[in-house]
PDB file of N, CA and C in Angstrom:
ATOM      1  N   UNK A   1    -127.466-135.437  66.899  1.00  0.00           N
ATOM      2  CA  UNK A   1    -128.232-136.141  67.906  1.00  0.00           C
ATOM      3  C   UNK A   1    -128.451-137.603  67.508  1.00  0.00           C
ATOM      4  N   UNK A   2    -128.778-137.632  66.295  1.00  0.00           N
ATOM      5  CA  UNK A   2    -128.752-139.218  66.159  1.00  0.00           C
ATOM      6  C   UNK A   2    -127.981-140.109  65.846  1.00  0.00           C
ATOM      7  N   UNK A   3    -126.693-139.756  65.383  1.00  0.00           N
ATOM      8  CA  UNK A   3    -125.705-140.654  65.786  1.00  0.00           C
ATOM      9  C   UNK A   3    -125.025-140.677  66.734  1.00  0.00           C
ATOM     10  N   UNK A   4    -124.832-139.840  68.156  1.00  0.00           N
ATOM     11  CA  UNK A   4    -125.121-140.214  69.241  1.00  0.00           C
ATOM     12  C   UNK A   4    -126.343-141.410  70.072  1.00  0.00           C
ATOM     13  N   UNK A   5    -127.257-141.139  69.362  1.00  0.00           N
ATOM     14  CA  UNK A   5    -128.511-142.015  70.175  1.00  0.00           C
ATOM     15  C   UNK A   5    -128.155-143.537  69.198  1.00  0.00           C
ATOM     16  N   UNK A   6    -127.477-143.536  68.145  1.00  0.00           N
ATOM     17  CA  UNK A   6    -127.467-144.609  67.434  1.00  0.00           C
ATOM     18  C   UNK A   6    -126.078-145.711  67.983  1.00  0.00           C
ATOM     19  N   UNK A   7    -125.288-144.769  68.236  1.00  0.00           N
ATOM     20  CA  UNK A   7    -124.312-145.105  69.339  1.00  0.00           C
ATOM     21  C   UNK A   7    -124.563-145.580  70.351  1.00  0.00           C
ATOM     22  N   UNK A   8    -125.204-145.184  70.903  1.00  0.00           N
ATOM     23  CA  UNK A   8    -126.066-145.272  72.365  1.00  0.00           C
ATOM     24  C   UNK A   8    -126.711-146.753  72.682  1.00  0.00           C
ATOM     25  N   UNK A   9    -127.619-146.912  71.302  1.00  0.00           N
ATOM     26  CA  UNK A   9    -128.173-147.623  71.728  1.00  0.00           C
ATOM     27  C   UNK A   9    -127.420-149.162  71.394  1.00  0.00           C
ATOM     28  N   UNK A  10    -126.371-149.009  70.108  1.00  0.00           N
ATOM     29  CA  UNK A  10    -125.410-150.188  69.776  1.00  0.00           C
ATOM     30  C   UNK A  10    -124.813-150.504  70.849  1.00  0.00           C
ATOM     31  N   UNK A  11    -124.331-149.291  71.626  1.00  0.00           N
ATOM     32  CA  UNK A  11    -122.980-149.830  72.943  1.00  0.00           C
ATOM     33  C   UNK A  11    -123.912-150.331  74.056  1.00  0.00           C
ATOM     34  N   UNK A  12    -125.203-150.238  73.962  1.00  0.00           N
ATOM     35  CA  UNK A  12    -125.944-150.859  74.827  1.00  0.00           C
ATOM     36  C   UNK A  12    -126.357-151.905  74.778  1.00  0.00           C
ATOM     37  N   UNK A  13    -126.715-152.754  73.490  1.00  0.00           N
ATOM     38  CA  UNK A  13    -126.997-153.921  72.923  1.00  0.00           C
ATOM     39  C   UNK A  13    -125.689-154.809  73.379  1.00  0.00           C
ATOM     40  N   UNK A  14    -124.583-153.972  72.960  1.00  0.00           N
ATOM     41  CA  UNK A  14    -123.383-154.778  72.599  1.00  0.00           C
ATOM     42  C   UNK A  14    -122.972-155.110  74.276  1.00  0.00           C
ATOM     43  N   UNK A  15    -122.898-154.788  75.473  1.00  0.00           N
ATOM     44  CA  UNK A  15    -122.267-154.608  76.182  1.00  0.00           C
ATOM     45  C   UNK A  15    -123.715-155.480  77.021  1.00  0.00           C
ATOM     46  N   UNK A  16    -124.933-155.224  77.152  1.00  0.00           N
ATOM     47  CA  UNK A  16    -125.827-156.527  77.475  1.00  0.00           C
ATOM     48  C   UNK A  16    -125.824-157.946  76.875  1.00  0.00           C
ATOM     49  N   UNK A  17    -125.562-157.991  75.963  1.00  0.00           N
ATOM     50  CA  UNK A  17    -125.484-159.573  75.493  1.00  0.00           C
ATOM     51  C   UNK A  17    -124.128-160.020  75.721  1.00  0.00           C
ATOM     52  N   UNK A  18    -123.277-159.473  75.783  1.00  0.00           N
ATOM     53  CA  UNK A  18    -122.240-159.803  76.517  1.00  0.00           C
ATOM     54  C   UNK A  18    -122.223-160.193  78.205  1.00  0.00           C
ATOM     55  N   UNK A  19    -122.865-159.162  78.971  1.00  0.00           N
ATOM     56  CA  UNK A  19    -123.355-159.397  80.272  1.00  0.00           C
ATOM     57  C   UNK A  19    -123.990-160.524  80.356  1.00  0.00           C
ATOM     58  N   UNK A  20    -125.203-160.589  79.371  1.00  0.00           N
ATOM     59  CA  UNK A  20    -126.163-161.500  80.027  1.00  0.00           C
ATOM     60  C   UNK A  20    -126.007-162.862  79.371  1.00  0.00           C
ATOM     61  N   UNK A  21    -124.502-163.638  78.968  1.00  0.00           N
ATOM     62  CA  UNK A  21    -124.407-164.903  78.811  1.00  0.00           C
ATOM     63  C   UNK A  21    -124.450-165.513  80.399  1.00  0.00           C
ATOM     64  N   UNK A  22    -124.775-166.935  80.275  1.00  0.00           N
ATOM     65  CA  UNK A  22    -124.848-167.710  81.629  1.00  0.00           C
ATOM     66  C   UNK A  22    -123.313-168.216  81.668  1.00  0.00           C
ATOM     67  N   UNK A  23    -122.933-168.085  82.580  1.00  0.00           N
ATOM     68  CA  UNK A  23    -121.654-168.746  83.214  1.00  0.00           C
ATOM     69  C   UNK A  23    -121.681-170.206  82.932  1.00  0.00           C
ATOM     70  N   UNK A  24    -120.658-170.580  82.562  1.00  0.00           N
ATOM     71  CA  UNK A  24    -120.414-172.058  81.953  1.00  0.00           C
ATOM     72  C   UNK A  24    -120.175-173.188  83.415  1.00  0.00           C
ATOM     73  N   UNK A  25    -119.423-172.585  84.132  1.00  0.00           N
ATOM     74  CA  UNK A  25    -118.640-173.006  85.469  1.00  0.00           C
ATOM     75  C   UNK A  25    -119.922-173.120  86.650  1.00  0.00           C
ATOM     76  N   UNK A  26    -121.050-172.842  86.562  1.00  0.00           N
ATOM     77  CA  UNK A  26    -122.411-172.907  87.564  1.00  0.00           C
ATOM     78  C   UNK A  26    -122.730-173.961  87.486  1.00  0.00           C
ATOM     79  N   UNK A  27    -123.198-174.741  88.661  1.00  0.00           N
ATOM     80  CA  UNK A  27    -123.791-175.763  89.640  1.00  0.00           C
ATOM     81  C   UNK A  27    -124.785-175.505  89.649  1.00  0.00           C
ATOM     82  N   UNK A  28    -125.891-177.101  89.551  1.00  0.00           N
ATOM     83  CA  UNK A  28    -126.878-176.543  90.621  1.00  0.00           C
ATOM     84  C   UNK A  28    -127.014-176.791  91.629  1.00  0.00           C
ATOM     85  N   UNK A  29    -127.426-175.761  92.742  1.00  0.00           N
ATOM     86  CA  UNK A  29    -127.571-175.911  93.801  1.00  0.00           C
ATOM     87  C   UNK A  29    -128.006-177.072  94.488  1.00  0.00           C
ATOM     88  N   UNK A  30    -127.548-177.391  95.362  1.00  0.00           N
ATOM     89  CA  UNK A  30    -128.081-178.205  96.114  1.00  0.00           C
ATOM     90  C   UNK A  30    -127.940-179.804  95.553  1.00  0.00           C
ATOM     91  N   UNK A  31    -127.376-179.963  94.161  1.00  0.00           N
ATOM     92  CA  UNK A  31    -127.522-181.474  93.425  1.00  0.00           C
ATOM     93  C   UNK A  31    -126.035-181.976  93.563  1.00  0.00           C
ATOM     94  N   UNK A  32    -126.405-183.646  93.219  1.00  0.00           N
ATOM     95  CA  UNK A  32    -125.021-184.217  93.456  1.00  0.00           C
ATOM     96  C   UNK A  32    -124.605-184.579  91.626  1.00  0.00           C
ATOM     97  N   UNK A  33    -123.422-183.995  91.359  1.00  0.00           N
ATOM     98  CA  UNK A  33    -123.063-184.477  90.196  1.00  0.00           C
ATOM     99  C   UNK A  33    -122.974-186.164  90.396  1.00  0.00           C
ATOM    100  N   UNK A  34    -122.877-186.465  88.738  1.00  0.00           N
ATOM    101  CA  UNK A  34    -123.274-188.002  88.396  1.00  0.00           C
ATOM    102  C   UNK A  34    -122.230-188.298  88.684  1.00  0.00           C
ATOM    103  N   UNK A  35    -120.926-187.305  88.677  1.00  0.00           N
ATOM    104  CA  UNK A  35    -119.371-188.153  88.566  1.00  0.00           C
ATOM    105  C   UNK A  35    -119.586-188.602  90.137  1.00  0.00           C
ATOM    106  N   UNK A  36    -119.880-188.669  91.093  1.00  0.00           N
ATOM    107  CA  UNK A  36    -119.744-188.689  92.672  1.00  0.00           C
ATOM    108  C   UNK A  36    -119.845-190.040  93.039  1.00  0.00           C
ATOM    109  N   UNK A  37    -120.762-190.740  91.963  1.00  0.00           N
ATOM    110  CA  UNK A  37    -120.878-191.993  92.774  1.00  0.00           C
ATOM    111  C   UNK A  37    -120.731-193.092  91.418  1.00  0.00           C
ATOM    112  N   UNK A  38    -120.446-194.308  91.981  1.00  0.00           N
ATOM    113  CA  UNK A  38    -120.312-195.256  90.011  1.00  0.00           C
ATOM    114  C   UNK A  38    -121.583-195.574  90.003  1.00  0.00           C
ATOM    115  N   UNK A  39    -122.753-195.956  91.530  1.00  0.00           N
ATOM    116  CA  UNK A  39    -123.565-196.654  91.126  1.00  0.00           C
ATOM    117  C   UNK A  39    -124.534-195.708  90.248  1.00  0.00           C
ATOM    118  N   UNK A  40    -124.450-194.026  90.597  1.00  0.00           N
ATOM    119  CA  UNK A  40    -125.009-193.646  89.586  1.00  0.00           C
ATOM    120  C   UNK A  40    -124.468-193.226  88.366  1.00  0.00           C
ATOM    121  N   UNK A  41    -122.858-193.220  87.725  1.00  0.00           N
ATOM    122  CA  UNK A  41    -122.854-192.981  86.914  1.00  0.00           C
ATOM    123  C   UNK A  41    -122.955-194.199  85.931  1.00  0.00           C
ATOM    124  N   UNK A  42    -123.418-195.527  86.408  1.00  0.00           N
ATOM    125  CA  UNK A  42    -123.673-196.740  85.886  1.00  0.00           C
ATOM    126  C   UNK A  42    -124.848-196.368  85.331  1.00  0.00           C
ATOM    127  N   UNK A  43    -126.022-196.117  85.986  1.00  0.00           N
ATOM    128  CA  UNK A  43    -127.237-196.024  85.841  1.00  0.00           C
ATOM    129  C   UNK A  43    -127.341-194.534  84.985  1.00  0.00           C
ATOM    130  N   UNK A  44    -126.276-193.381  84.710  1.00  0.00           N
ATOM    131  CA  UNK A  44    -126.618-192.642  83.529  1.00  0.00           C
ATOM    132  C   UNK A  44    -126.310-193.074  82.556  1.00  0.00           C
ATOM    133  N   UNK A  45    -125.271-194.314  82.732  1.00  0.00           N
ATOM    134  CA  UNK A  45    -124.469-194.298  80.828  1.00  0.00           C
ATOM    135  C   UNK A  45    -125.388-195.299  80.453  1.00  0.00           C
ATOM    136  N   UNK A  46    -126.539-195.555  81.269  1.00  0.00           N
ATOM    137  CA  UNK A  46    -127.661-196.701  80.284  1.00  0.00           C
ATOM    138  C   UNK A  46    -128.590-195.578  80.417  1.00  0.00           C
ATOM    139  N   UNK A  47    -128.696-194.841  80.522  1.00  0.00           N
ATOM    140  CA  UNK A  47    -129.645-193.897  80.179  1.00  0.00           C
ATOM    141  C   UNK A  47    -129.455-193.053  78.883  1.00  0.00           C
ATOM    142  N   UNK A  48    -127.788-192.555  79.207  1.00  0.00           N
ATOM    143  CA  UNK A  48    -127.612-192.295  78.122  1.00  0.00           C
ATOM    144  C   UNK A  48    -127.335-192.957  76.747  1.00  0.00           C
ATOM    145  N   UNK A  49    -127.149-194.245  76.918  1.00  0.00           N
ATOM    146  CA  UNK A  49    -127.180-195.026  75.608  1.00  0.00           C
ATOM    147  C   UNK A  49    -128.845-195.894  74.896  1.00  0.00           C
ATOM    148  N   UNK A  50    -129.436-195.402  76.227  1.00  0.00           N
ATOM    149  CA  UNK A  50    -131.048-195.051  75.375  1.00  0.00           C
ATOM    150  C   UNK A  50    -131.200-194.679  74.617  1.00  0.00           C
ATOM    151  N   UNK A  51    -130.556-193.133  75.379  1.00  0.00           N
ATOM    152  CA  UNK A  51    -131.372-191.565  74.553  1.00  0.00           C
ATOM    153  C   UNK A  51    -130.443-191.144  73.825  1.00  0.00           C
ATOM    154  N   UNK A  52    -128.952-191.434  73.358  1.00  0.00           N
ATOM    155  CA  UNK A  52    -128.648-191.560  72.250  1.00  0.00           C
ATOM    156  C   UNK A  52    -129.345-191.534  70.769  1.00  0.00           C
ATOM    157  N   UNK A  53    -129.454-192.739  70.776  1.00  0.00           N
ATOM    158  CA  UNK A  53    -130.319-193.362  69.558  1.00  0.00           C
ATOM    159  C   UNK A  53    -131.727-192.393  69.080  1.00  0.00           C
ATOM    160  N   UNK A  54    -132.276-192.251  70.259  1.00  0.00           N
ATOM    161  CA  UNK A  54    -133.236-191.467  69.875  1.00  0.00           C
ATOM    162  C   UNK A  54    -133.195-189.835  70.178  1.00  0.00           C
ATOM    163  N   UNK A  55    -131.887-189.298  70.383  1.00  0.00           N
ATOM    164  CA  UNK A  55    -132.004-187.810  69.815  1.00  0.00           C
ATOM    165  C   UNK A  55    -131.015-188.191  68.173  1.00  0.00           C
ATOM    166  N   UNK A  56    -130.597-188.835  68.091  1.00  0.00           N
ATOM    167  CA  UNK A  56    -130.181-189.133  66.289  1.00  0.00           C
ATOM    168  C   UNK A  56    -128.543-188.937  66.718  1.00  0.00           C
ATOM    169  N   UNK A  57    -128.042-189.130  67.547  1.00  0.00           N
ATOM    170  CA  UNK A  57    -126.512-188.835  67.900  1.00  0.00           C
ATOM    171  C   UNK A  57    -125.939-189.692  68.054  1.00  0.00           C
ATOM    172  N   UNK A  58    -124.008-189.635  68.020  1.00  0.00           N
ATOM    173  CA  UNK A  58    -122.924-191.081  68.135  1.00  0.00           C
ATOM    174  C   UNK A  58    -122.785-190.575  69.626  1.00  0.00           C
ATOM    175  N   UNK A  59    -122.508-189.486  70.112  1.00  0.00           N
ATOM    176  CA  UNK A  59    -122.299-188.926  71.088  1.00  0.00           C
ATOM    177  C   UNK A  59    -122.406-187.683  71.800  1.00  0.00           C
ATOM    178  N   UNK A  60    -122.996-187.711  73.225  1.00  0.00           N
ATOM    179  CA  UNK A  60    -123.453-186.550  73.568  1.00  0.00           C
ATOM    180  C   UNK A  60    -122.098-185.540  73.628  1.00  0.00           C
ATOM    181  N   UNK A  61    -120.992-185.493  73.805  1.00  0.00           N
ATOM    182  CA  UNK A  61    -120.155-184.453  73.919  1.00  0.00           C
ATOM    183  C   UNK A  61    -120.093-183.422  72.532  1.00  0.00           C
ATOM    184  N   UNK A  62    -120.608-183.415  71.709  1.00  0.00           N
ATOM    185  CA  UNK A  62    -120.072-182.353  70.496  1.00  0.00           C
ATOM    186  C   UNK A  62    -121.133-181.746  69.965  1.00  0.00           C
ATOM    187  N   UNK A  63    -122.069-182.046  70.907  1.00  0.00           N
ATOM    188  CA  UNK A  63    -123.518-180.906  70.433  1.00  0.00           C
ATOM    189  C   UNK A  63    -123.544-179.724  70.697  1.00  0.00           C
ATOM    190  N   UNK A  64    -124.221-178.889  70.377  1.00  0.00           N
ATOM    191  CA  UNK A  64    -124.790-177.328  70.702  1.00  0.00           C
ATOM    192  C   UNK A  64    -125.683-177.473  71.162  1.00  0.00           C
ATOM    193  N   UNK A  65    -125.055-176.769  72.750  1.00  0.00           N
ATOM    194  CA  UNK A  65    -126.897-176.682  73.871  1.00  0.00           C
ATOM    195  C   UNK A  65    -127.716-175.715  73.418  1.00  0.00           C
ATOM    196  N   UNK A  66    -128.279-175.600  72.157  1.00  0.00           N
ATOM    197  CA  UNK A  66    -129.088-174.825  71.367  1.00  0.00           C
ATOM    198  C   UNK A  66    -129.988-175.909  70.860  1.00  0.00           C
ATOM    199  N   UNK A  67    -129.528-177.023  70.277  1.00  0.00           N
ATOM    200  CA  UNK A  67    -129.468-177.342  69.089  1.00  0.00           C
ATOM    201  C   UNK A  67    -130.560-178.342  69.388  1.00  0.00           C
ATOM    202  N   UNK A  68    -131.489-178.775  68.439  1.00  0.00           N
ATOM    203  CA  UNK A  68    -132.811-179.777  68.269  1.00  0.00           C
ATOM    204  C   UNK A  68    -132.451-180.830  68.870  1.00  0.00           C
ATOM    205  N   UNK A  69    -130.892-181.393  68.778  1.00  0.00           N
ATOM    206  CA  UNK A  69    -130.774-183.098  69.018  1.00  0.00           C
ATOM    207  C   UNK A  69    -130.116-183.087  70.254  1.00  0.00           C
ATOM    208  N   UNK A  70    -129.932-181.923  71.034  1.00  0.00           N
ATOM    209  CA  UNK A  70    -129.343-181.874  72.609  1.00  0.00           C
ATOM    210  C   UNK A  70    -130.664-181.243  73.330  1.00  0.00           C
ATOM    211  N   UNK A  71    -131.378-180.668  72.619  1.00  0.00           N
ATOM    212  CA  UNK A  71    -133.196-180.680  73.170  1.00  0.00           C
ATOM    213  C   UNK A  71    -133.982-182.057  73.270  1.00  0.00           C
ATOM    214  N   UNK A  72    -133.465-182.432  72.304  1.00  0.00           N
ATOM    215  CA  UNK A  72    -134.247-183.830  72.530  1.00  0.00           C
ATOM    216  C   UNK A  72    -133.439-185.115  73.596  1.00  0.00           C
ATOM    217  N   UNK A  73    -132.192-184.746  73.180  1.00  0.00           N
ATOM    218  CA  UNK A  73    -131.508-185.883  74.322  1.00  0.00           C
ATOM    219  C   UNK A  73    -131.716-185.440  75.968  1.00  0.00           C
ATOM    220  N   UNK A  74    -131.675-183.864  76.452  1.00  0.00           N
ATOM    221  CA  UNK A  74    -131.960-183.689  77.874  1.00  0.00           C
ATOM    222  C   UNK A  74    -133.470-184.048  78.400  1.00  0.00           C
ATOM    223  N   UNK A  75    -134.590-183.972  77.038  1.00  0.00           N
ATOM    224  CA  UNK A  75    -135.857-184.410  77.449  1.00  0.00           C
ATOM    225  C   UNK A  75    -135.691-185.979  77.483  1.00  0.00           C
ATOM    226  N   UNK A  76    -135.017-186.946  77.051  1.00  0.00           N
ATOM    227  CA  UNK A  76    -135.051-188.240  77.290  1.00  0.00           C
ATOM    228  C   UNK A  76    -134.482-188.768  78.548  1.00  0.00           C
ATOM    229  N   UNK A  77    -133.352-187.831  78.910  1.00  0.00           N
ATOM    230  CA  UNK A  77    -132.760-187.946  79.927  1.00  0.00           C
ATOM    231  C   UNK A  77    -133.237-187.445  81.525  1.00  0.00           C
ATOM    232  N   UNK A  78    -134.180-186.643  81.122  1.00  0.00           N
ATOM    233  CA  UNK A  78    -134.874-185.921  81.872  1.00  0.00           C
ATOM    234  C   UNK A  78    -136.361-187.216  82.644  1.00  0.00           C
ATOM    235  N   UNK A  79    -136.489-187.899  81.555  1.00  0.00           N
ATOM    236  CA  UNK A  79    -137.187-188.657  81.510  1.00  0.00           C
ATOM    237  C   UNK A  79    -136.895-190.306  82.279  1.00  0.00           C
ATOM    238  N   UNK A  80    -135.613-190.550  82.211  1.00  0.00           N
ATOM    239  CA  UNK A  80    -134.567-191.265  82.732  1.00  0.00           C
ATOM    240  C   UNK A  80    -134.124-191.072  83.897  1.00  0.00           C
ATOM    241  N   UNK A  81    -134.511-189.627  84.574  1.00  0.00           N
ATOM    242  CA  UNK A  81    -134.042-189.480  85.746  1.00  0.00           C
ATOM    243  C   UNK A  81    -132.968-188.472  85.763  1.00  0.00           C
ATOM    244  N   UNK A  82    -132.602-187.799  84.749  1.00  0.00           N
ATOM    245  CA  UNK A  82    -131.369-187.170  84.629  1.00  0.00           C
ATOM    246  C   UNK A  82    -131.609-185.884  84.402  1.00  0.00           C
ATOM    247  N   UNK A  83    -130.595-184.660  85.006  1.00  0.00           N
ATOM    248  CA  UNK A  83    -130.944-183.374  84.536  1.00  0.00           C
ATOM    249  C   UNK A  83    -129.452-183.571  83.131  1.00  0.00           C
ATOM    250  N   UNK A  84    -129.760-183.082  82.109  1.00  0.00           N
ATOM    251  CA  UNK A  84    -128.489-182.822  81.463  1.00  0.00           C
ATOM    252  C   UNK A  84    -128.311-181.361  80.973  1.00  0.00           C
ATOM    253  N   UNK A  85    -126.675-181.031  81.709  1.00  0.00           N
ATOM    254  CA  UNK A  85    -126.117-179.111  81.184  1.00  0.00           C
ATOM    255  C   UNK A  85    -124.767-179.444  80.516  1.00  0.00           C
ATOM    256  N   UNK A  86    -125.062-179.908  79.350  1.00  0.00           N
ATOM    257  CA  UNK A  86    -123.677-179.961  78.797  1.00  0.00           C
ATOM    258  C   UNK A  86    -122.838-180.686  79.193  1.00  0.00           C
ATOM    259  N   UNK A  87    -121.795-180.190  80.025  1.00  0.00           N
ATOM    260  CA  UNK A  87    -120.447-181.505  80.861  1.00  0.00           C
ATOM    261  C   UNK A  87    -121.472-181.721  81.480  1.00  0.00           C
ATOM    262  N   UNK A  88    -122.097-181.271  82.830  1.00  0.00           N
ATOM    263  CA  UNK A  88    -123.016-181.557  84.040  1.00  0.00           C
ATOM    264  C   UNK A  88    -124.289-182.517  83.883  1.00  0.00           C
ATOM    265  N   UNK A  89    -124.175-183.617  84.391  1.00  0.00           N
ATOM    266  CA  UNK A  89    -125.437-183.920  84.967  1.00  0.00           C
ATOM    267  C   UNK A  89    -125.246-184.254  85.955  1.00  0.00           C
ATOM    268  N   UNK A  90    -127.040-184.530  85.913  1.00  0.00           N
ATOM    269  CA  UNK A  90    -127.324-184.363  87.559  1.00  0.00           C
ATOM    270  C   UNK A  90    -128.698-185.290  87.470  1.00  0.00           C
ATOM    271  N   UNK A  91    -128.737-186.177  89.521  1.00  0.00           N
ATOM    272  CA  UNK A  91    -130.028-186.874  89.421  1.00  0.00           C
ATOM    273  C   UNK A  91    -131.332-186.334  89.641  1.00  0.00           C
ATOM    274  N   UNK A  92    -132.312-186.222  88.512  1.00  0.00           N
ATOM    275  CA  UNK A  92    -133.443-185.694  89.411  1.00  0.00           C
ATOM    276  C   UNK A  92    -134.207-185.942  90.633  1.00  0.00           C
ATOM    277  N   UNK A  93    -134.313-185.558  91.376  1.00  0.00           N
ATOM    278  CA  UNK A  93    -135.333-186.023  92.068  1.00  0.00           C
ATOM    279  C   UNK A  93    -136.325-186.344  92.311  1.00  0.00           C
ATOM    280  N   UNK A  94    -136.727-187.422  92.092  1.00  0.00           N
ATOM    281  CA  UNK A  94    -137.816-188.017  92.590  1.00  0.00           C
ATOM    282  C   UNK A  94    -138.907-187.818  93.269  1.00  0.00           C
ATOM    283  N   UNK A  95    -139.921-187.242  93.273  1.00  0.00           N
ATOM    284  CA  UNK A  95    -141.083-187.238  94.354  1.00  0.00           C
ATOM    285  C   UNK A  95    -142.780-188.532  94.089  1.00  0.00           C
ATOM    286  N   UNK A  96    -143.156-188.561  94.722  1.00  0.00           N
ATOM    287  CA  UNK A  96    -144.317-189.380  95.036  1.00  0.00           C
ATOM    288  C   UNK A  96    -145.164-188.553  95.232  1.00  0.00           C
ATOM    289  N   UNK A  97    -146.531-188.213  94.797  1.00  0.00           N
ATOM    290  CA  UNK A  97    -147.739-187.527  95.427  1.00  0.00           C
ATOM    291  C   UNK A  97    -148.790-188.282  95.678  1.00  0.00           C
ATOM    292  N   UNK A  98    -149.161-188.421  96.458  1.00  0.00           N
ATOM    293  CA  UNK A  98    -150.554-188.984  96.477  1.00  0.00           C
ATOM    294  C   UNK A  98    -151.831-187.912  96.629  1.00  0.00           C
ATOM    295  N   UNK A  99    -152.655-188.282  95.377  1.00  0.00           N
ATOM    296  CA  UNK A  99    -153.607-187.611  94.836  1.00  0.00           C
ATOM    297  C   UNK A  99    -155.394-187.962  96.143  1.00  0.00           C
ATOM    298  N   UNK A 100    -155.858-187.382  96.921  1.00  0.00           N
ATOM    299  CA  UNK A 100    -157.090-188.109  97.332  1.00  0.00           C
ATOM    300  C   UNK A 100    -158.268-187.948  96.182  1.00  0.00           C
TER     301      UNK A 100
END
């Protein structure tokens, strides 16, 4: 019985974390990539040569979207106006509230 249930529960581990990676090839909905237009991909590559410097990097392409210094570059960028997923970015949007 229990190396059945020990089985059981490995081919179950093994076969969910496999399932449950995120698709590399996903969009987000509804956003316009940066490649679409120059005037905004003008206005990311000075964003991104901000937030360069201050996630400690030569360049954003060779990080791990895990990793401390691609956490810190999507929060700068994020900050800049930018969503960053690895290849993908994207512009945030903007809102205004007025508080009474």
């Amino acid at each position: 019985m229990n190396p059945k249930l020990t089985l059981g529960v490995a081919l179950g581990l093994a076969c969910t974390s496999m399932v449950a990676e995120a698709r590399s090839d996903l969009r987000l909905y509804g956003a316009v990539p940066v490649e679409s237009s120059p005037q905004l991909m003008q206005a990311y590559n000075r964003a991104l040569a901000r937030c360069l410097p201050e996630a400690g990097l030569a360049e954003a392409g060779a990080i791990a979207e895990a990793s401390l210094p691609a956490v810190r570059l999507r929060g700068c960028l994020y900050r800049n106006g930018f969503f960053y997923r690895g290849v993908y970015a994207y512009p945030v949007a903007m809102s205004v509230y007025r508080i009474r």
